[in-house]
Protein backbone atom coordinates (compact mmCIF):
# COMPACT_ATOMS: atom_id res chain seq x y z
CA UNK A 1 19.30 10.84 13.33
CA UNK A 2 18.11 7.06 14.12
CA UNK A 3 14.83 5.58 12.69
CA UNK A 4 11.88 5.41 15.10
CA UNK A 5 10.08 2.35 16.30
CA UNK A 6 8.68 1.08 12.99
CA UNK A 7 5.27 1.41 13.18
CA UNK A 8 6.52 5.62 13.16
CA UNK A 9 8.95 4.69 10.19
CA UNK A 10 5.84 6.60 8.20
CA UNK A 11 4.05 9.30 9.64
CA UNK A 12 0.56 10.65 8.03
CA UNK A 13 -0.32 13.54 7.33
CA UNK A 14 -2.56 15.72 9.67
CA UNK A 15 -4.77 16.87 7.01
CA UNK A 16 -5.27 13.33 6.10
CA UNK A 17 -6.65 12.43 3.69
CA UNK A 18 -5.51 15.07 1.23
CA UNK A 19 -7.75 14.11 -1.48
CA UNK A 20 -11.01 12.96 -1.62
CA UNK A 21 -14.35 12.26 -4.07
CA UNK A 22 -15.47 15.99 -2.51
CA UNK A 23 -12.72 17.82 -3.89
CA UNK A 24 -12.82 17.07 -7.29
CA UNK A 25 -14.79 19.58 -9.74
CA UNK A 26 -17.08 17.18 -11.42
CA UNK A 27 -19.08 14.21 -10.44
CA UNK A 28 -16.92 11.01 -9.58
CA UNK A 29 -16.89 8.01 -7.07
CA UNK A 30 -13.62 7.67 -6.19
CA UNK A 31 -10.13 9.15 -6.17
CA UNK A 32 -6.70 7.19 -5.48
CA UNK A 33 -3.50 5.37 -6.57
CA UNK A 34 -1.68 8.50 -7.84
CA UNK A 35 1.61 9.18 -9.71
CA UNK A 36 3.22 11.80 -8.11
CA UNK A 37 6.03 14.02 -9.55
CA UNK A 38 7.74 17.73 -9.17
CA UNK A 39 7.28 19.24 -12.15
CA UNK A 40 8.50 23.28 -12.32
CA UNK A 41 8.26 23.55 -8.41
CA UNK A 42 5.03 21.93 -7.95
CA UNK A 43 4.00 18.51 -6.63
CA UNK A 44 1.54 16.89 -9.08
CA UNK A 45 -0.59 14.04 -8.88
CA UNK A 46 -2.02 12.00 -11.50
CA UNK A 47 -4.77 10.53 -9.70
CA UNK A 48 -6.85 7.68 -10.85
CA UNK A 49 -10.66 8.63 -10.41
CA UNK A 50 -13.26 6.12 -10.67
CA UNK A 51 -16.70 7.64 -12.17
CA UNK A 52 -20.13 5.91 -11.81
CA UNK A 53 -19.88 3.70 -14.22
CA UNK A 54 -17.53 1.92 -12.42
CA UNK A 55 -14.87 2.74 -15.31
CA UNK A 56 -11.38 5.01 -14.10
CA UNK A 57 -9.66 7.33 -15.94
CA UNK A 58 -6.60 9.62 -14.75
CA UNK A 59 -6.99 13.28 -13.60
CA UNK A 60 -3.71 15.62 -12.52
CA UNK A 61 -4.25 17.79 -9.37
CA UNK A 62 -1.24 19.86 -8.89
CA UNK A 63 -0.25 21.95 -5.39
CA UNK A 64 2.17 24.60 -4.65
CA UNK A 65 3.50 22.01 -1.33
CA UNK A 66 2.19 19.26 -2.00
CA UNK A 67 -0.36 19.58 0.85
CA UNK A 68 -3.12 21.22 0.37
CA UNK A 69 -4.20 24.11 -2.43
CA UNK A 70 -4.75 21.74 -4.86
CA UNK A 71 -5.66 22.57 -8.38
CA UNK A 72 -7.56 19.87 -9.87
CA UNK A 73 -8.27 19.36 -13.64
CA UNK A 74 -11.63 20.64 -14.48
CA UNK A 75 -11.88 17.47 -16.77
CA UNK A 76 -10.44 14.47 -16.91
CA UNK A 77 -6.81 14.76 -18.21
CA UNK A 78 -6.31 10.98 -19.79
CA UNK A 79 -9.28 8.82 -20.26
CA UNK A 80 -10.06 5.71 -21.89
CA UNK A 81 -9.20 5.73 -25.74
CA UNK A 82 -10.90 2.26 -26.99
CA UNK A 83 -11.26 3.72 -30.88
CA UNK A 84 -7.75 3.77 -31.31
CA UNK A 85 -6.49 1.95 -28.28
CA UNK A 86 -9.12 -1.37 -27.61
CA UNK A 87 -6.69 -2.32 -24.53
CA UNK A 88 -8.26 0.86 -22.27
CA UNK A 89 -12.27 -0.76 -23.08
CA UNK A 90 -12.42 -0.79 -19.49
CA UNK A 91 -10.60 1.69 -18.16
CA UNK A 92 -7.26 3.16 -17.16
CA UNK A 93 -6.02 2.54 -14.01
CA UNK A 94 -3.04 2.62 -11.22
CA UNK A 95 -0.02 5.04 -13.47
CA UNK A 96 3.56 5.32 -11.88
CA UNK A 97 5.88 7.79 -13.06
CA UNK A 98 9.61 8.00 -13.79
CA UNK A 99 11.74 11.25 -14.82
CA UNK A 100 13.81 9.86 -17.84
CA UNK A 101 16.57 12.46 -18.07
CA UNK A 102 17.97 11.08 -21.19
CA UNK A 103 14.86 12.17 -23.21
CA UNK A 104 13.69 14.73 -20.42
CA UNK A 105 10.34 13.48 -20.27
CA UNK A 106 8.41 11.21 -17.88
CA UNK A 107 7.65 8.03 -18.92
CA UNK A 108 3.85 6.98 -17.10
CA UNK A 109 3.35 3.39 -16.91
CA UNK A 110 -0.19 2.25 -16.25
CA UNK A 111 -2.41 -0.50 -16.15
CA UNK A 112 -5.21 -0.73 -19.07
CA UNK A 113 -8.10 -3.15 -18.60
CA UNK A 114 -8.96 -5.02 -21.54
CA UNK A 115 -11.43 -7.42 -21.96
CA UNK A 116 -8.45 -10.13 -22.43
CA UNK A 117 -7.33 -8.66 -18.49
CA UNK A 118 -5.43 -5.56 -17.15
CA UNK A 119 -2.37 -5.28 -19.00
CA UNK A 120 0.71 -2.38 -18.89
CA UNK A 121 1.01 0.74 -21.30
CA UNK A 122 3.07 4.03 -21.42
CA UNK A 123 2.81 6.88 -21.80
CA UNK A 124 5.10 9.81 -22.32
CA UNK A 125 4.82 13.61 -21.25
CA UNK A 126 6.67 16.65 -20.81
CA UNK A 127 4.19 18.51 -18.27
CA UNK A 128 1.70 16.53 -17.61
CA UNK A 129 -1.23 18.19 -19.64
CA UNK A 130 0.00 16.23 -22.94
CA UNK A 131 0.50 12.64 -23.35
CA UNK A 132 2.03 10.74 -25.88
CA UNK A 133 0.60 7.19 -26.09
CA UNK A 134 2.96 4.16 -26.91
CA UNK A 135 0.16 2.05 -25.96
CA UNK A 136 0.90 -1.77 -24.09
CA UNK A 137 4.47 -2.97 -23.60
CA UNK A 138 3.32 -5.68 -21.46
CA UNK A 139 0.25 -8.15 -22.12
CA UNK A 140 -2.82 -9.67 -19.96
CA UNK A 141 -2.44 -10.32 -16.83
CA UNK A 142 -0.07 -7.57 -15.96
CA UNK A 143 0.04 -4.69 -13.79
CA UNK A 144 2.12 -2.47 -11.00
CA UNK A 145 4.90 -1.64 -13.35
CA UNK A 146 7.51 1.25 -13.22
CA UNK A 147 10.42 1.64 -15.04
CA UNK A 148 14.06 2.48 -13.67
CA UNK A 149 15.08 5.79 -14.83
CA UNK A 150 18.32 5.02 -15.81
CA UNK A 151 19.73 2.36 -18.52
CA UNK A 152 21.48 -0.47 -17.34
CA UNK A 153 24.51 -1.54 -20.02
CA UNK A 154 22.15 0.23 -22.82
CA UNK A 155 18.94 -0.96 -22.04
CA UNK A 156 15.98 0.53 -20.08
CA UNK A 157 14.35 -1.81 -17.14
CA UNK A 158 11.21 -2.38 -16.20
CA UNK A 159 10.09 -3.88 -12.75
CA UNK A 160 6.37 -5.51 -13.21
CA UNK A 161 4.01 -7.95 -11.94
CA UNK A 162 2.21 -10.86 -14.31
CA UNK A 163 0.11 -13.25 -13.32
CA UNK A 164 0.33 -16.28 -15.18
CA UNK A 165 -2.98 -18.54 -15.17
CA UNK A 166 -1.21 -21.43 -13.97
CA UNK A 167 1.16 -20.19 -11.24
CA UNK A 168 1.30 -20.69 -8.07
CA UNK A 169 2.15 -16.99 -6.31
CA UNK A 170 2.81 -13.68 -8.05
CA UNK A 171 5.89 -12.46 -7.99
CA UNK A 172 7.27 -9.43 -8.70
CA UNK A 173 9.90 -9.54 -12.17
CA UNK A 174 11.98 -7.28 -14.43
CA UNK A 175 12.38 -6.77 -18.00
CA UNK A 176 14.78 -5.12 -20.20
CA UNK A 177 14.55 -3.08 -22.98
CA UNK A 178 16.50 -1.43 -25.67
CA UNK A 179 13.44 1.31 -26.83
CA UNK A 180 10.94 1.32 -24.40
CA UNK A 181 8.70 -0.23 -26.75
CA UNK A 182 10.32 -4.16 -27.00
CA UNK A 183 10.83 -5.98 -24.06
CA UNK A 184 12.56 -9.03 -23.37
CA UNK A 185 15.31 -10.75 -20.91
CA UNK A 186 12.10 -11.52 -18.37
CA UNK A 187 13.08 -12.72 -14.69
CA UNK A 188 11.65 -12.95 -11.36
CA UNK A 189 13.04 -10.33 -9.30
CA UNK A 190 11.45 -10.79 -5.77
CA UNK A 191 9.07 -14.11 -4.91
CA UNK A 192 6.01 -13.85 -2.95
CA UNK A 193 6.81 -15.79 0.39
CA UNK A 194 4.85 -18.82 1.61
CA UNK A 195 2.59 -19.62 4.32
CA UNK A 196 1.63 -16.94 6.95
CA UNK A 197 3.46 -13.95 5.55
CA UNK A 198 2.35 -10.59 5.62
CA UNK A 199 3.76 -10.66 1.79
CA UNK A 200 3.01 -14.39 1.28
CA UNK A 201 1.57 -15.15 -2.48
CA UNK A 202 0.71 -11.98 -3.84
CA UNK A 203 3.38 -8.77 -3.95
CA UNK A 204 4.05 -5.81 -6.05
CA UNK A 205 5.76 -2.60 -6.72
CA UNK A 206 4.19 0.21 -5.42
CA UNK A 207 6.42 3.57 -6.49
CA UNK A 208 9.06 3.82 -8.93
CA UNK A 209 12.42 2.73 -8.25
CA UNK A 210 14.08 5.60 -5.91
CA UNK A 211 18.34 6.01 -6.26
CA UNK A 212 19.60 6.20 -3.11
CA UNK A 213 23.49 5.74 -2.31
CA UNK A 214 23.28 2.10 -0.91
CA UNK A 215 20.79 1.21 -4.03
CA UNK A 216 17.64 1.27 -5.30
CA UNK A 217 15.07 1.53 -3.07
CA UNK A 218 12.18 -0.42 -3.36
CA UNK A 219 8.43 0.07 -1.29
CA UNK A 220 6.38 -2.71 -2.53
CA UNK A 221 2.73 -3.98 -1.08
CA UNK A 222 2.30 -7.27 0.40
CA UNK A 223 -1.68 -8.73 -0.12
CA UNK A 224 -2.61 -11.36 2.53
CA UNK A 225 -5.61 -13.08 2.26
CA UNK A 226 -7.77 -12.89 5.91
CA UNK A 227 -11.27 -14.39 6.50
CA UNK A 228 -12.61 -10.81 6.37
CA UNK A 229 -11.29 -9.71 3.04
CA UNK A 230 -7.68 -9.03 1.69
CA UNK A 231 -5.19 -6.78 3.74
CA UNK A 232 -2.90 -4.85 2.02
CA UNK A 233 0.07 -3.72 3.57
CA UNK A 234 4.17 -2.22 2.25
CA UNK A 235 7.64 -3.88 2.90
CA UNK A 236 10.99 -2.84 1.50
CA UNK A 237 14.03 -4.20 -0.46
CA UNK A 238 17.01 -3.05 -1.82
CA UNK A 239 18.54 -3.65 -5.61
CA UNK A 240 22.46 -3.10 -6.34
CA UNK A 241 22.63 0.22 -8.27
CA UNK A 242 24.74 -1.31 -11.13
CA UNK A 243 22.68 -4.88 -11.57
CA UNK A 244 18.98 -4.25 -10.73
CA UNK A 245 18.66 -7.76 -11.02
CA UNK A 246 20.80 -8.21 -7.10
CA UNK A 247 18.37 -8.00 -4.46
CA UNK A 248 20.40 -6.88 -1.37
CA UNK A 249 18.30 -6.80 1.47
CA UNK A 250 14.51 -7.43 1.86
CA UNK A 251 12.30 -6.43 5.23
CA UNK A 252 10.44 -9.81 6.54
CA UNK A 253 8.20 -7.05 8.60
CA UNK A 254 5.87 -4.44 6.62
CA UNK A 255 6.32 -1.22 7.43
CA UNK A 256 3.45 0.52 6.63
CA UNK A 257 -0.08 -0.42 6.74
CA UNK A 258 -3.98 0.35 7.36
CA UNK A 259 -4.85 2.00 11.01
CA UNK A 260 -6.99 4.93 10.39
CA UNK A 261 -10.34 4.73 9.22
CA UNK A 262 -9.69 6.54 5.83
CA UNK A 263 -7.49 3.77 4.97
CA UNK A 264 -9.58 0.60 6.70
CA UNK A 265 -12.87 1.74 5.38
CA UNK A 266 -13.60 2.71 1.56
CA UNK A 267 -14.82 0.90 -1.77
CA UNK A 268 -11.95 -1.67 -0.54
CA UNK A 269 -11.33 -1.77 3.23
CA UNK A 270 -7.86 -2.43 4.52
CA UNK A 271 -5.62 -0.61 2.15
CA UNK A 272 -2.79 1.72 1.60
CA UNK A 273 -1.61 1.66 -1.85
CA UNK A 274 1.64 3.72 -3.42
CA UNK A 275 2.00 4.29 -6.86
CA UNK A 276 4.04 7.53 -6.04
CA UNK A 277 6.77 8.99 -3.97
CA UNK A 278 8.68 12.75 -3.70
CA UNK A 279 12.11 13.01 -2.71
CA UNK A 280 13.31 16.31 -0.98
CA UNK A 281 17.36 15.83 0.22
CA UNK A 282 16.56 12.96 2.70
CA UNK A 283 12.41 13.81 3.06
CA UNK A 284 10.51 11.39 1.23
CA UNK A 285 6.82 12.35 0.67
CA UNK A 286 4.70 8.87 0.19
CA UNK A 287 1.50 9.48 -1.72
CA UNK A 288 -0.67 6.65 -1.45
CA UNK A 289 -4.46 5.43 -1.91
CA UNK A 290 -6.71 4.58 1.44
CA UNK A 291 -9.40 2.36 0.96
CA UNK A 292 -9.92 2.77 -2.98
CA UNK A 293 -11.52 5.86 -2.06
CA UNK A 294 -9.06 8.78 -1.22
CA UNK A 295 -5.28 9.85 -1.50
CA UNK A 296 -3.53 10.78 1.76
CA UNK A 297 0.36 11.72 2.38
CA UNK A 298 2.88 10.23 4.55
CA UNK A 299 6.30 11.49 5.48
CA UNK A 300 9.63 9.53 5.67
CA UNK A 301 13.28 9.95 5.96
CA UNK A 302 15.60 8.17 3.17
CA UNK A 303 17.96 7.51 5.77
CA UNK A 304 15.40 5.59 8.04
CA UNK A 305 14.42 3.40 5.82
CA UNK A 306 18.07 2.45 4.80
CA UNK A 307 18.91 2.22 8.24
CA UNK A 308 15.66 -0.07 9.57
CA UNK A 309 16.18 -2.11 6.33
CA UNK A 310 19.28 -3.05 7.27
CA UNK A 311 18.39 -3.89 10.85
CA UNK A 312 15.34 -5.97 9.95
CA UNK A 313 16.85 -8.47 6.81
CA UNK A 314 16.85 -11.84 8.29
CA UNK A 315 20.09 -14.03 7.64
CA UNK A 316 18.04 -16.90 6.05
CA UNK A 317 17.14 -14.12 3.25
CA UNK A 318 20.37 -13.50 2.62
CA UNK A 319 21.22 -17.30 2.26
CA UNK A 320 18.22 -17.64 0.26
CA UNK A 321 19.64 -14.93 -1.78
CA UNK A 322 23.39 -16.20 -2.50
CA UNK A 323 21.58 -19.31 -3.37
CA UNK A 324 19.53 -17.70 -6.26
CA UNK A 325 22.29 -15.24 -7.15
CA UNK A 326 26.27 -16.66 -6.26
CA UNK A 327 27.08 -13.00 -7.18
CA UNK A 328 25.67 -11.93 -4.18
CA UNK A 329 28.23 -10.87 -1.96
């Protein structure tokens, strides 16, 4: 089946959004930026919700289709820990899971904001009601990290974003790791563009890594900076499956990006924002954050986005590429 006209490349949800501040069983300001997994037959979300203090903690809703019918935690089900863990003083924030088959658990990376900045921390659980804390594998200022969920040549990799006080851009780079715990072997992975970009200066990851045949699949957001405010909006790229490292192809056009008023008008206007994604054969479920201020669903096809990615990578990207990379072929 060909990909539609890109602006249809996602398709919301009619019951958009699915999630909002009125569903939720106790008192909170906002709900978004969920991890989203299938865990025994059900979709679950672990949602960030932001209270009235202005501090967020993480709450799972689970759902039967992934729809509607949601069953929401009666209490928050991780929240700050600043006794034992002094990195969450501000909150918890932003978690993207990863199904590591080798230890069958999920690994939930997540940002923690401490007073020295938001850094990244993980977390590991079997179902989603229990987590084990490993507390920060990545320090101030860092943030939209997922891991792979396979090892490359022994070690685990991590795709991230810091944001060095002195740089010019943030980029989006990948780590390695032979424990989960000590990471090393830093890179950049994909550069924030220049100049008028939709993605110029600012990007990051927004789901996990997703395996697909021609690679790994990346959705990442693009933040450009307008007179009214920032605008956040979702390209793709492509990674070789055996060297993470190998971008393939990249999109210069977003795909994805705020229309409807649940996603142009919230705590933040002008935002969609992914931190998780459900695969089902070639149906990919996008679960994503409108405004700072509700979660809402959008529908793919694997195959579309393969197929428009490799329709819409300019050839100066991939010259730019075997610059950076000779392996590139």
């Amino acid at each position: 089946m060909p990909y539609p006209a890109s602006n249809e490349l996602f398709r919301r949800h009619e019951k958009n959004p699915i999630l909002s501040p009125s569903d939720w069983p106790y008192r909170v300001n906002s709900v978004f930026n969920a991890a989203a997994a299938k865990v025994n037959g059900e979709v679950v979300l672990l949602a960030r919700v932001e209270d009235h203090t202005g501090i967020s903690h993480l709450t799972v809703a689970r759902s039967r289709n992934g729809v509607d019918g949601w069953e929401i935690s009666k209490r928050p089900t991780l929240i700050p820990d600043p006794e034992r863990h002094p990195e969450e003083v501000w909150g918890i924030e932003d978690p993207r899971a990863t199904f590591l088959e080798e230890i069958n658990r999920w690994a939930v990376l997540f940002t923690a904001y401490s007073q020295g900045g938001p850094l990244v921390s993980l977390a590991i659980t079997e179902d989603f009601r229990k987590f084990e804390r490993l507390g920060p594998v990545m320090p101030p200022e860092d943030k939209d990290a997922a891991l792979f969920p396979v090892r490359f040549k022994d070690r685990w990799a991590m795709i991230h974003r810091p944001v060095p006080s002195l740089a010019v851009g943030a980029h989006m780079w990948i780590s390695f790791s032979p424990d989960l715990k000590h990471w090393g072997d830093h890179r950049i992975l994909l550069r924030a563009r220049k100049g008028g970009w939709w993605d110029a200066n600012k990007i990051g990851l927004s789901p996990p890594p997703l395996r697909t045949e021609e690679g790994w699949l990346l959705l990442y957001h693009g933040v450009r900076v307008t007179a009214s405010g920032c605008l956040y909006r979702l390209g793709l790229a492509l990674l070789d499956l055996e060297d993470p490292c190998r971008v393939i192809r990249r999109s210069d056009e977003w795909v994805f990006g705020p229309r409807d008023h649940y996603e142009k008008h919230g705590d933040v206007d002008n935002v969609v924002f992914p931190c998780g994604w459900i695969r089902e054969g070639d149906e990919l479920k996008l679960y994503y954050g409108g405004a700072d201020a509700c979660i809402a669903l959008a529908t793919t096809r694997v195959s579309w986005l393969l197929d428009w990615l490799k329709d819409h990578c300019r050839r100066s990207t991939r010259r730019e590429m075997l610059i950076a990379n000779p392996k590139f072929a």
